[in-house]
Protein backbone atom coordinates (compact mmCIF):
# COMPACT_ATOMS: atom_id res chain seq x y z
CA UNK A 1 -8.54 -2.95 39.55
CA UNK A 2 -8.70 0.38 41.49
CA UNK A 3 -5.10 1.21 40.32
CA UNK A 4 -6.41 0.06 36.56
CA UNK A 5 -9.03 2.62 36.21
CA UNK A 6 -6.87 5.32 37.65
CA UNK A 7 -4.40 4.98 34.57
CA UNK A 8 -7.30 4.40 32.02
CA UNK A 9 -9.06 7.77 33.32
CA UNK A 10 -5.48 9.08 32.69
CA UNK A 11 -5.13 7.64 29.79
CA UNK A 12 -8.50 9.33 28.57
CA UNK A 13 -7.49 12.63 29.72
CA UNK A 14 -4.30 12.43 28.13
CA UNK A 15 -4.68 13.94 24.62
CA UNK A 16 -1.13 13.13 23.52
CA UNK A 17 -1.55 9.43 24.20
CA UNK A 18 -1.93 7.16 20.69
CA UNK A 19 0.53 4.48 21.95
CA UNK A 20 0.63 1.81 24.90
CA UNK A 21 3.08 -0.64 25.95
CA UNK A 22 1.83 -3.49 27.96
CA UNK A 23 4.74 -4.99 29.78
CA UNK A 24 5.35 -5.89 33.27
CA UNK A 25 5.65 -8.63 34.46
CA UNK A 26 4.60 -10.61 31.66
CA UNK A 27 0.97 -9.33 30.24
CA UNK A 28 0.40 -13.07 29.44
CA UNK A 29 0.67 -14.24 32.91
CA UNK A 30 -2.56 -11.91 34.29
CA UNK A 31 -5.62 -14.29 35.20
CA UNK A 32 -7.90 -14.99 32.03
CA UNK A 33 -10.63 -12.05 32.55
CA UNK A 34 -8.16 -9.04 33.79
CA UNK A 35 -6.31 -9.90 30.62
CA UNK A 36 -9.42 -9.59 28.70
CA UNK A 37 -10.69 -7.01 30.27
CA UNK A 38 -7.47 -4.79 30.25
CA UNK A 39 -7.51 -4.96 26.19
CA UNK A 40 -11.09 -4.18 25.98
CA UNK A 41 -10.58 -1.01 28.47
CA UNK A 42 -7.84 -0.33 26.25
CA UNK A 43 -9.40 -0.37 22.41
CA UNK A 44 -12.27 1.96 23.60
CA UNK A 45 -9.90 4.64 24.21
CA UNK A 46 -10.41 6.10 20.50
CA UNK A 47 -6.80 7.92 20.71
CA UNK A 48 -4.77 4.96 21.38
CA UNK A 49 -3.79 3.94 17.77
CA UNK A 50 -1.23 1.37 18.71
CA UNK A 51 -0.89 -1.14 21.63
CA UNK A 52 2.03 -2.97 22.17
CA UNK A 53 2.31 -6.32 24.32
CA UNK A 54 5.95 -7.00 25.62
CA UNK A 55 6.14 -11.18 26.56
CA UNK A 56 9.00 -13.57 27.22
CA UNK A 57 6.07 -16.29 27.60
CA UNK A 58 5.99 -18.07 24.19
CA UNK A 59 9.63 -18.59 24.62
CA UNK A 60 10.04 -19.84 28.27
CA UNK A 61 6.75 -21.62 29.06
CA UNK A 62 4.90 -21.66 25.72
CA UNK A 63 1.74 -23.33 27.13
CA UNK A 64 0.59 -20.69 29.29
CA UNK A 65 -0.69 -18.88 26.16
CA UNK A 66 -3.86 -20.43 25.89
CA UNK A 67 -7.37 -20.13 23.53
CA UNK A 68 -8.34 -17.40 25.98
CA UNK A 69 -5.75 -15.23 25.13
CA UNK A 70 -5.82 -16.12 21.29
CA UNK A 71 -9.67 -15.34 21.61
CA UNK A 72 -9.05 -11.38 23.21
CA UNK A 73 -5.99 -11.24 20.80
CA UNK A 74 -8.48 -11.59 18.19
CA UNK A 75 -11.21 -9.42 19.16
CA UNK A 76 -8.51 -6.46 19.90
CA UNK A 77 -7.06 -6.83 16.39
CA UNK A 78 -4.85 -5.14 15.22
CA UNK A 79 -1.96 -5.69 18.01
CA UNK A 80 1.62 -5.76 18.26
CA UNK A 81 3.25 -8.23 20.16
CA UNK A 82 7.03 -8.40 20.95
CA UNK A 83 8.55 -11.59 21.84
CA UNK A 84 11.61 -11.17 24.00
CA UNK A 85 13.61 -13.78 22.48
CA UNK A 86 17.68 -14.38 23.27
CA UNK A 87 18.93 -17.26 21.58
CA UNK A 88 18.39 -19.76 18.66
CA UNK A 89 17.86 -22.27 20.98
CA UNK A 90 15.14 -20.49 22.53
CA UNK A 91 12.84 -21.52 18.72
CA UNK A 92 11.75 -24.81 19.85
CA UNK A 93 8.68 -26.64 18.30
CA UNK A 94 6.63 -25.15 20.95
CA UNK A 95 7.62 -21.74 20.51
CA UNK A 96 6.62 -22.17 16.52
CA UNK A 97 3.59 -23.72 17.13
CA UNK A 98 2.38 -20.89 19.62
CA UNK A 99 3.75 -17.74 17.29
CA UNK A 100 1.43 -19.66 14.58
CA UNK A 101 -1.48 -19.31 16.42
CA UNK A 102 -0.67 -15.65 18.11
CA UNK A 103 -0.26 -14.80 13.53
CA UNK A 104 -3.74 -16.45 13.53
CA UNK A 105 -4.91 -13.96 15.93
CA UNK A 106 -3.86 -10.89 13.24
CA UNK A 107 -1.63 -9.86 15.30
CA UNK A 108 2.14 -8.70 14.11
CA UNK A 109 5.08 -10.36 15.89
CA UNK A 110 8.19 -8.88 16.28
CA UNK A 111 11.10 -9.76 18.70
CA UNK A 112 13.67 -7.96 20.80
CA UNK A 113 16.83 -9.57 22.04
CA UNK A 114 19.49 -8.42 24.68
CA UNK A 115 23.42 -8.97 23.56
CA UNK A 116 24.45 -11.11 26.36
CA UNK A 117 28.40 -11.78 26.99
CA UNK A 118 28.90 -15.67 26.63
CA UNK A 119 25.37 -16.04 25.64
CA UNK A 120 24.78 -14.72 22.31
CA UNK A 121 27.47 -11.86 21.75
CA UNK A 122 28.94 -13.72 18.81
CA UNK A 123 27.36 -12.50 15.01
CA UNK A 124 26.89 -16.43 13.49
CA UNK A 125 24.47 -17.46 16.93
CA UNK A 126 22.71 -14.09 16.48
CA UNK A 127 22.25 -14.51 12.32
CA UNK A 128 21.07 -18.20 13.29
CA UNK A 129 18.36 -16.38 15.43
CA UNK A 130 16.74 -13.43 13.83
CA UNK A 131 16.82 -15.68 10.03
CA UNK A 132 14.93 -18.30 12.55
CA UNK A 133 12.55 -16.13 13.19
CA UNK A 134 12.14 -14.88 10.09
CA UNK A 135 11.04 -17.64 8.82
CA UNK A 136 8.27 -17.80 11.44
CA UNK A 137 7.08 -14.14 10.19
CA UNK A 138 8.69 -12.63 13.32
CA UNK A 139 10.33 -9.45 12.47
CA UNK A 140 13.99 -8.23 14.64
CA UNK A 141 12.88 -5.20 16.27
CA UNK A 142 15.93 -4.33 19.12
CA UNK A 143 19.10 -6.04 19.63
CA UNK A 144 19.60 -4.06 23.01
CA UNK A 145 23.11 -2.99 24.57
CA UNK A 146 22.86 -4.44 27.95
CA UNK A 147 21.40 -2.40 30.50
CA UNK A 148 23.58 -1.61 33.67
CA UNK A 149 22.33 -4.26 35.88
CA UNK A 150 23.36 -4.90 39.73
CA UNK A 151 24.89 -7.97 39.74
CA UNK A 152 24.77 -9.00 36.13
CA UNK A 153 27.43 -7.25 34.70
CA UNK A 154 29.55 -9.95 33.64
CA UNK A 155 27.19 -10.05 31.02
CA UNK A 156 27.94 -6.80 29.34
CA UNK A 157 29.53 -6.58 26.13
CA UNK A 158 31.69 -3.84 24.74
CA UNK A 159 29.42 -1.87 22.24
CA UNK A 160 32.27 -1.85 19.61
CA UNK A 161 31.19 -5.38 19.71
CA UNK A 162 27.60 -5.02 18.85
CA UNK A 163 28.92 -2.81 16.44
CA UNK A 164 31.17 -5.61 14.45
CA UNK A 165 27.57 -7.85 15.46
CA UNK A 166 25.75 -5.55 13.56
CA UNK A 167 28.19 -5.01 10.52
CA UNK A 168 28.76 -8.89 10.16
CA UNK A 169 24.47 -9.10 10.02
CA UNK A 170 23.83 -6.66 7.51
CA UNK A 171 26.90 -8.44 5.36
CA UNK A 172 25.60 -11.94 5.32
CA UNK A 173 21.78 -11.91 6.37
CA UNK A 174 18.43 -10.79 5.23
CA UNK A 175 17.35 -6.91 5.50
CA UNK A 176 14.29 -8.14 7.21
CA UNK A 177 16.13 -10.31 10.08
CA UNK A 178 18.07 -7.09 10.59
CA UNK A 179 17.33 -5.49 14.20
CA UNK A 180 17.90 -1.83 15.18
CA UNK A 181 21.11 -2.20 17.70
CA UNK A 182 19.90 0.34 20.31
CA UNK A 183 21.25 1.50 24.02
CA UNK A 184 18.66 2.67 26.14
CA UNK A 185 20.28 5.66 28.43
CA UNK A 186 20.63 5.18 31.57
CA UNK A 187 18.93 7.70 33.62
CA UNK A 188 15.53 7.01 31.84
CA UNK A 189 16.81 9.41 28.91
CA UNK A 190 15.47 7.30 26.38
CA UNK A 191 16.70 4.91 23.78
CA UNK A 192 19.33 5.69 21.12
CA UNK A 193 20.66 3.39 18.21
CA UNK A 194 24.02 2.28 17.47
CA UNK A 195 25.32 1.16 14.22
CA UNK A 196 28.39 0.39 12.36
CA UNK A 197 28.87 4.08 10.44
CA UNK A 198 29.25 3.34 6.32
CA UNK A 199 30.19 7.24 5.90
CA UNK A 200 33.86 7.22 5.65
CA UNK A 201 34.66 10.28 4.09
CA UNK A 202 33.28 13.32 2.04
CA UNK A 203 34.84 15.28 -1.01
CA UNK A 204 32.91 18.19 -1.95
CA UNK A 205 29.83 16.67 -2.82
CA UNK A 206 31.25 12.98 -3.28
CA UNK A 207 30.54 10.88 0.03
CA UNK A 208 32.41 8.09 -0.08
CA UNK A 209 30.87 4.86 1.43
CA UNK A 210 31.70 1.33 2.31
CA UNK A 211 29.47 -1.21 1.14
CA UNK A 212 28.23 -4.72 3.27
CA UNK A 213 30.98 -6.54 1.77
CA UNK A 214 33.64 -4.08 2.35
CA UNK A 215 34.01 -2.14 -1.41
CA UNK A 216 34.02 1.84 -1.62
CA UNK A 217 31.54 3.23 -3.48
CA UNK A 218 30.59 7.08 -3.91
CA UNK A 219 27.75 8.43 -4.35
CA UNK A 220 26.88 12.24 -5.40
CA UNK A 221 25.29 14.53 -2.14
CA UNK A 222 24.48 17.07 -4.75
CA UNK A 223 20.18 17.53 -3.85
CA UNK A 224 18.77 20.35 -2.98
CA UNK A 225 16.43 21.35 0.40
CA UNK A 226 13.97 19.61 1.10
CA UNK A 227 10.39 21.57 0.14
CA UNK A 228 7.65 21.52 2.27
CA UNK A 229 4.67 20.15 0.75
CA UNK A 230 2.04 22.13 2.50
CA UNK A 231 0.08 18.68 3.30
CA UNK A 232 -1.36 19.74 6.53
CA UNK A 233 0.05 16.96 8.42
CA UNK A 234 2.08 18.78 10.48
CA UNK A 235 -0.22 21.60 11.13
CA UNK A 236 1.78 23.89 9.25
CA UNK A 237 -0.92 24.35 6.43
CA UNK A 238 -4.00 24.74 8.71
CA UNK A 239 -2.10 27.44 10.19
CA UNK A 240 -2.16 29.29 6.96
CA UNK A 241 -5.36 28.52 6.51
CA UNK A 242 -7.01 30.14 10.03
CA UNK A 243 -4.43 33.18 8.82
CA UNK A 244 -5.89 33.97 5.70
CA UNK A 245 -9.36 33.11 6.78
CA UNK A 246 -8.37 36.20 9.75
């Protein structure tokens, strides 16, 4: 607990902070009352807008998310929960029943899945899986590029694979059981996405495209700038304001 209120005072003093990401470990795993108590610690930090909870439980030991956990889920509403989720195997009755009662709670689901050589690195298992979850209100958030892993390599695929993955997906499924295919850098430099690029070539102001099923189209790049609408949201307007007001 000592360690705990260390990074909540931090969290408090941090004045940048509107987003945490509860991962581990698995969040679901903590005893009954830290768990509780953790969320509550968390929603009376006014600045934190969104909290994320990162879990692998609902899919490989779906009982251990119990009416305790439904009950915080509920009184920390709204939450985002992502289910780390590799295979359509992996959607078993158990798994429904518990991302029916973790909807129950208010909270939004949505999944992340690593591309896994021999596992799921083909485009037919991994449309089977994100229009399975779908269908359980479970939005595809990442398909990640594997990370580089001592010892686990033989599970990496070539990302001009994920790349085919991802242009096969957006050909045959659902824009909602499409994920974002994304590489996280190694060296902690953050994540970056990869996609299958529909820009294949620009005439003046005609950009020629390909389309999901593999037609040209062309379509006219003749805007203009963008304007700026002197909303105030980025601070921009205020400015003006304090500098007129001077």
């Amino acid at each position: 607990m000592h360690t705990w209120e260390e990074s909540f005072d931090h969290m408090k003093r941090d004045g940048d902070l509107t987003e945490v990401i509860v991962s581990g470990g698995d969040p679901f795993t903590l005893p009954r009352e830290d768990f509780s108590y953790m969320m509550r610690r968390l929603k009376n930090i006014e600045r934190i807008r969104v909290i994320r909870i990162s879990t692998r439980l609902p899919v490989v030991c779906p009982e251990g998310v119990d009416k305790d956990h439904f009950k915080t889920l509920k009184k920390s509403s709204p939450i985002w929960i992502v289910i780390h989720i590799n295979h359509p195997r992996e959607v078993s009755p158990e798994f429904v029943d518990v991302i029916k009662k973790l909807s129950a709670t208010g909270a939004s689901i949505v999944s992340q899945t690593v591309l896994l050589r021999g596992v799921n690195d083909c485009p037919h298992i991994l449309l089977r899986l994100f229009e399975l979850l779908v269908a359980q209100g479970v939005k595809p958030y990442y398909l990640f590029q594997f990370d580089e892993v001592k010892g686990a390599m033989h599970f990496k695929v070539r990302i001009q694979e994920g790349i085919h993955i991802m242009h096969f997906l957006r050909r045959h499924g659902s824009g909602l059981a499409m994920p974002q295919y994304a590489l996280d850098i190694t060296g902690g430099y953050g994540k970056v996405p990869l996609d299958y690029n529909y820009v294949k070539r620009r005439k003046g102001t005609s950009l020629h495209l390909e389309s999901p099923s593999g037609d040209e189209g062309i379509y006219i790049d003749n805007g203009k700038k963008g304007l700026c609408q002197d909303c105030g949201i980025c601070g921009r307007k205020t400015a003006k304001v304090k500098k007129m007001r001077s």
